[in-house]
Protein backbone atom coordinates (compact mmCIF):
# COMPACT_ATOMS: atom_id res chain seq x y z
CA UNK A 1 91.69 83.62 140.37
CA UNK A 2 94.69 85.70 140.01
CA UNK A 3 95.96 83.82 136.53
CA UNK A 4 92.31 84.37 135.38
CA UNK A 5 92.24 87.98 135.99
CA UNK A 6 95.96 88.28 134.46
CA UNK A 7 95.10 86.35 131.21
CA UNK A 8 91.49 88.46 130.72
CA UNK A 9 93.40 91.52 131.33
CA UNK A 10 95.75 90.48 128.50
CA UNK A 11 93.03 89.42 126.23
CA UNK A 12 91.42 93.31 126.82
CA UNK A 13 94.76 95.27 126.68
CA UNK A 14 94.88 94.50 122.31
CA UNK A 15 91.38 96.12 122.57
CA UNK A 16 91.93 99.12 125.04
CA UNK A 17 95.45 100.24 122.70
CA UNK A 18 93.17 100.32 119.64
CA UNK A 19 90.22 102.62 121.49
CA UNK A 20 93.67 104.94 122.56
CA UNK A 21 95.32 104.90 119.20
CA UNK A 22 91.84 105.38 116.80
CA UNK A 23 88.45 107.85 117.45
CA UNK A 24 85.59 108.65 115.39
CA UNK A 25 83.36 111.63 114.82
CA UNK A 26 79.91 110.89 113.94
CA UNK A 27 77.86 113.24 112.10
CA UNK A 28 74.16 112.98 111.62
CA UNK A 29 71.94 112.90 108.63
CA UNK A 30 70.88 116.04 109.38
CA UNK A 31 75.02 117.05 108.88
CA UNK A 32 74.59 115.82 105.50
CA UNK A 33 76.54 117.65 102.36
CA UNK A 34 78.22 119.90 105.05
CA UNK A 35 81.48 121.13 104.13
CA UNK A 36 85.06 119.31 104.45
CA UNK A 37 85.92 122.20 107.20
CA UNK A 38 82.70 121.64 108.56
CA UNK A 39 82.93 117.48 109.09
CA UNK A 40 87.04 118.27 110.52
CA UNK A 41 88.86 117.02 107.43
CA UNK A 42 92.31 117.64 107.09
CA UNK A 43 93.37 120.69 104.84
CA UNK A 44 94.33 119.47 101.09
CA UNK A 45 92.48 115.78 101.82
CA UNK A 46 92.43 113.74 98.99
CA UNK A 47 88.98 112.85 97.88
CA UNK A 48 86.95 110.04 96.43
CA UNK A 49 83.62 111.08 94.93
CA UNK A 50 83.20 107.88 92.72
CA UNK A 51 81.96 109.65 89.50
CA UNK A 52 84.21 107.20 87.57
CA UNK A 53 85.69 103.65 87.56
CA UNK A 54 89.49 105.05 88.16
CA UNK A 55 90.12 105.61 91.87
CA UNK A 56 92.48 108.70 93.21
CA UNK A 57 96.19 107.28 93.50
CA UNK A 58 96.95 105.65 96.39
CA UNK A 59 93.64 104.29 97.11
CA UNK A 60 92.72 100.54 96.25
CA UNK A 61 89.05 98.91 97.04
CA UNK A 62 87.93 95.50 97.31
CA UNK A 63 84.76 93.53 97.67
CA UNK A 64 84.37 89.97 99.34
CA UNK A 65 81.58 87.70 99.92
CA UNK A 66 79.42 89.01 97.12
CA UNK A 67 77.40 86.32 95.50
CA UNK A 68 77.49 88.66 92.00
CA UNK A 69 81.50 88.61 92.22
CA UNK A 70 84.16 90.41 93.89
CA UNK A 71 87.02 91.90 92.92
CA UNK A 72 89.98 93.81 94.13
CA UNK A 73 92.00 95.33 95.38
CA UNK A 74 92.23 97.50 92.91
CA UNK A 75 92.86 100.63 91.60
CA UNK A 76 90.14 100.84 89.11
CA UNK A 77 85.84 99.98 89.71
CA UNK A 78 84.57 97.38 87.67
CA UNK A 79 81.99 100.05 87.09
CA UNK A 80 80.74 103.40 88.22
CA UNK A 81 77.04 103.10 90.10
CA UNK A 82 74.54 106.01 89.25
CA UNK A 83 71.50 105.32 92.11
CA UNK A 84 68.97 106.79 89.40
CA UNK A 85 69.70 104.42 86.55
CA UNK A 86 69.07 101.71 89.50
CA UNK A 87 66.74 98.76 87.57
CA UNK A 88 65.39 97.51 91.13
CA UNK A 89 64.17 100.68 92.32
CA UNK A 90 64.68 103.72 94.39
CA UNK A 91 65.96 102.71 97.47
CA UNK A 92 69.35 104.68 96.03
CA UNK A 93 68.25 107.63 94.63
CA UNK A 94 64.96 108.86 96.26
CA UNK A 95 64.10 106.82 99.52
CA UNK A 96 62.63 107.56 102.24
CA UNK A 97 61.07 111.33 101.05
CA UNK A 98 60.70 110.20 97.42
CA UNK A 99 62.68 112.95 95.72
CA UNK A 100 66.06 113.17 95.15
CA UNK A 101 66.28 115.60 98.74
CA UNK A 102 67.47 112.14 99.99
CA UNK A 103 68.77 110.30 97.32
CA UNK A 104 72.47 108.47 98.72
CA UNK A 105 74.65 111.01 96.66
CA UNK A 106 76.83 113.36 98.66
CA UNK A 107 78.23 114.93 95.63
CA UNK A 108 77.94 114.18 92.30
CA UNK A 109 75.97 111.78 90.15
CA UNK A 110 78.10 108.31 91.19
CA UNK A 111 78.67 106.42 94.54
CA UNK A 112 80.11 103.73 95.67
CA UNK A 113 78.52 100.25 96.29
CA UNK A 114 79.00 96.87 98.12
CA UNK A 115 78.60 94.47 95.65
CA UNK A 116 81.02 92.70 93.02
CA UNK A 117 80.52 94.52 90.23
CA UNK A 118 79.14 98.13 91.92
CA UNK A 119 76.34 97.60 90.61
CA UNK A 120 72.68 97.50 92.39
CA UNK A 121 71.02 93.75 92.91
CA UNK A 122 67.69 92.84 93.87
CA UNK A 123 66.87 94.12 97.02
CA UNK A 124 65.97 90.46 97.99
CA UNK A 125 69.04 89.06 97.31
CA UNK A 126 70.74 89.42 100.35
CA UNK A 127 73.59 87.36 99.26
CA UNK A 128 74.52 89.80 96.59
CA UNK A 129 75.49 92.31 99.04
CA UNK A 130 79.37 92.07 100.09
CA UNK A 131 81.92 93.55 102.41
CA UNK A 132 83.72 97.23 101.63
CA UNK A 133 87.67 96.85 102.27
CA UNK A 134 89.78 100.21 101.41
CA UNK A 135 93.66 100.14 101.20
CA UNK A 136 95.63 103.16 101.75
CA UNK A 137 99.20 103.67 100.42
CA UNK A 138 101.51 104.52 103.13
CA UNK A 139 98.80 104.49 105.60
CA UNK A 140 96.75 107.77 106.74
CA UNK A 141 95.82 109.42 109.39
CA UNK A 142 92.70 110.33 108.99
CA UNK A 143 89.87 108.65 106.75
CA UNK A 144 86.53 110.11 106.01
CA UNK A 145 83.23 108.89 104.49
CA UNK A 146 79.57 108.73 104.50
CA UNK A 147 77.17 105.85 104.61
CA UNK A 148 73.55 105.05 103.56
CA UNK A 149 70.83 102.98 103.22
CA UNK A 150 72.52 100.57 105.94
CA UNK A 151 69.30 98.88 107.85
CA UNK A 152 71.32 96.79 109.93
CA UNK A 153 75.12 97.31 111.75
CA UNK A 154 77.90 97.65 110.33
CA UNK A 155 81.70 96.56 111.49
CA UNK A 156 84.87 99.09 111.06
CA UNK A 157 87.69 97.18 111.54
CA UNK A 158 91.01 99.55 110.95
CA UNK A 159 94.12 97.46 109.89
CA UNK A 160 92.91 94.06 110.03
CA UNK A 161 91.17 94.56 114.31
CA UNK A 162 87.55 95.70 114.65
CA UNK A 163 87.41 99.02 115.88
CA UNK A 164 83.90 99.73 116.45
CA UNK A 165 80.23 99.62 114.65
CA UNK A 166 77.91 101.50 113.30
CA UNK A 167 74.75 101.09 114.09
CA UNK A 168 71.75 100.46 111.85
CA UNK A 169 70.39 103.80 109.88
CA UNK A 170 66.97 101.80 109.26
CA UNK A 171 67.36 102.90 105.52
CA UNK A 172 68.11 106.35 103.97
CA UNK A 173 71.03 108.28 105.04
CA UNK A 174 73.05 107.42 107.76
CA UNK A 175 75.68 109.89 108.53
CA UNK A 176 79.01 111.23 108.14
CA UNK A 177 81.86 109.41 109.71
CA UNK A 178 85.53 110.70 110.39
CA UNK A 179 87.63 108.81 111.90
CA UNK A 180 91.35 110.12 113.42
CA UNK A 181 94.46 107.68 114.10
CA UNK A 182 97.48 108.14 116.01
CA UNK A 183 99.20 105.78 113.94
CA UNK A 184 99.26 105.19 110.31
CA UNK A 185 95.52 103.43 109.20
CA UNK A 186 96.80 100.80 105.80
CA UNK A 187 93.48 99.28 105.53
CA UNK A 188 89.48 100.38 106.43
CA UNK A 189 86.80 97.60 106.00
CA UNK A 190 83.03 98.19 106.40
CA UNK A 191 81.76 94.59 107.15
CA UNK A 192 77.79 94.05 108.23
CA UNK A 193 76.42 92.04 110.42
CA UNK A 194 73.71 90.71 107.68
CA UNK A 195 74.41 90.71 104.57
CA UNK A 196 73.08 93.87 103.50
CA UNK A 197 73.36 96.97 101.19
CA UNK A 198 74.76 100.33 101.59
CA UNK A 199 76.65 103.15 100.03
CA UNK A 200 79.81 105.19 100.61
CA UNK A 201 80.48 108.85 99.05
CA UNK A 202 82.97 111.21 99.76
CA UNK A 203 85.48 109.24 100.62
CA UNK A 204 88.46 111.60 101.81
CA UNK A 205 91.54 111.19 103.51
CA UNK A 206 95.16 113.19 103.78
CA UNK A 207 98.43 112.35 101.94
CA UNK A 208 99.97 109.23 102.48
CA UNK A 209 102.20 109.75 105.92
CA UNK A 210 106.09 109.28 105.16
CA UNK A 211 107.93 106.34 105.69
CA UNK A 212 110.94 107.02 107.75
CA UNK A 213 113.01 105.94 105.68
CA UNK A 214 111.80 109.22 103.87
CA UNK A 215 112.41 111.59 106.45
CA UNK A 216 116.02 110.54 106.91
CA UNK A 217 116.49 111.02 103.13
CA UNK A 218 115.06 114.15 103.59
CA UNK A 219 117.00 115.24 106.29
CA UNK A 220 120.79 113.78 104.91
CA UNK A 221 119.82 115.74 101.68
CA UNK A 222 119.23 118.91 103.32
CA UNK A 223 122.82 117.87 105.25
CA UNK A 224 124.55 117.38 102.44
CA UNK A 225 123.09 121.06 100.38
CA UNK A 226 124.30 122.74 103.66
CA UNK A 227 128.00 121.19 103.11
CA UNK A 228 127.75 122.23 99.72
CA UNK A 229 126.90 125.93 100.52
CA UNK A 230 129.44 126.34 103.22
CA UNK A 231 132.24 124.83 101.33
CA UNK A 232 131.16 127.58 98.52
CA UNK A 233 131.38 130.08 100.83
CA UNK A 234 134.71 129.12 102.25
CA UNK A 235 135.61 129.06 98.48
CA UNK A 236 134.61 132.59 97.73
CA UNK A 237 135.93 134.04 101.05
């Protein structure tokens, strides 16, 4: 039994260093437009409202296992998604109180969607809806967002390992979701358990975290400015 217990421990310990190293703040609908202070964000946080096709730099998006296309990753939308102009209805811009009180917006006009071309589909096409996948430049810290009109779970997994899930909102908004790493996070994907849609806003997250490589730069050219000033000085003396 001893091997057994060895080899599940093993198995668990990949698990139990990712639950150490990543946590997430959940807040609920009723949290919803609250302030960047408010929801924890990081001071000067970069953010994504998605009220055009070009994304902030350092940010790239894909989309996979849409039956209306994918794309990415990429630095640029294939289009921009207003959830008033939606032709299939208002499950986007108005539902569940039937103004737009609850519409998926955080800020703004535009959102992001999960399908190929960020655009709406039929709501019975569940094919059409894909998975989110966000790549970060130099990796961050600390990524923000907020999610709606998710009926069923969805998957976080946080540079390439699930993390944890989201449960189901039953349609409307779903919350507010910040999420704080230890180590630098290169890649966020939102993947559901059913094919199904959804929407992110307010995507926010800090500068890119330095490579090392940086630092020591840094650090030799603040070495070599103090050589130069005290070899002045010895001049002048």
């Amino acid at each position: 039994m001893l091997p057994l217990v060895a080899a599940l421990a093993a198995l668990a310990a990949p698990a139990q260093a990712a639950a150490a190293t990543y946590s997430m703040t959940s807040f609920s609908a009723a949290s919803w437009g609250s302030s960047d202070a408010t929801l924890g964000l990081n001071s000067g946080s970069i953010v994504e409202d998605f009220e055009d096709t070009a994304l902030v730099a350092g940010l790239k998006i894909q989309v996979t296992h849409s039956s209306v296309g994918s794309y990415g990753p990429t630095a640029t939308l294939p289009n921009s998604f207003d959830p008033f102009a939606d032709p299939h209805g208002n499950a986007f811009s108005t539902y569940p109180c039937g103004t737009a009180a609850c519409s998926s917006l955080w800020d703004g006009t535009h959102a992001l969607l999960n399908t190929g071309n960020n655009q709406s589909a039929f709501y019975g096409n569940s094919n059409a809806w894909g998975d989110l996948e966000f790549s970060f430049t130099g990796g961050v810290t600390q990524v923000g967002f907020s999610l709606q009109q998710n009926e069923y779970a969805v998957d976080v997994h946080l540079n390439g390992s699930l993390f944890t899930t989201i449960p189901g909102g039953g349609g409307g908004r779903t919350g507010y979701f910040r999420i704080d790493s230890l180590t630098p996070i290169t890649s966020m994907k939102l993947d559901g358990y059913y094919p199904d849609a959804w929407v992110v806003d307010h995507l926010a997250f800090p500068p890119a975290v330095p490579e090392p490589e940086t630092y020591a730069l840094m650090l030799a050219g603040l070495g070599l400015v103090g050589v130069a000033a005290r070899r002045r000085a010895a001049t002048v003396a």
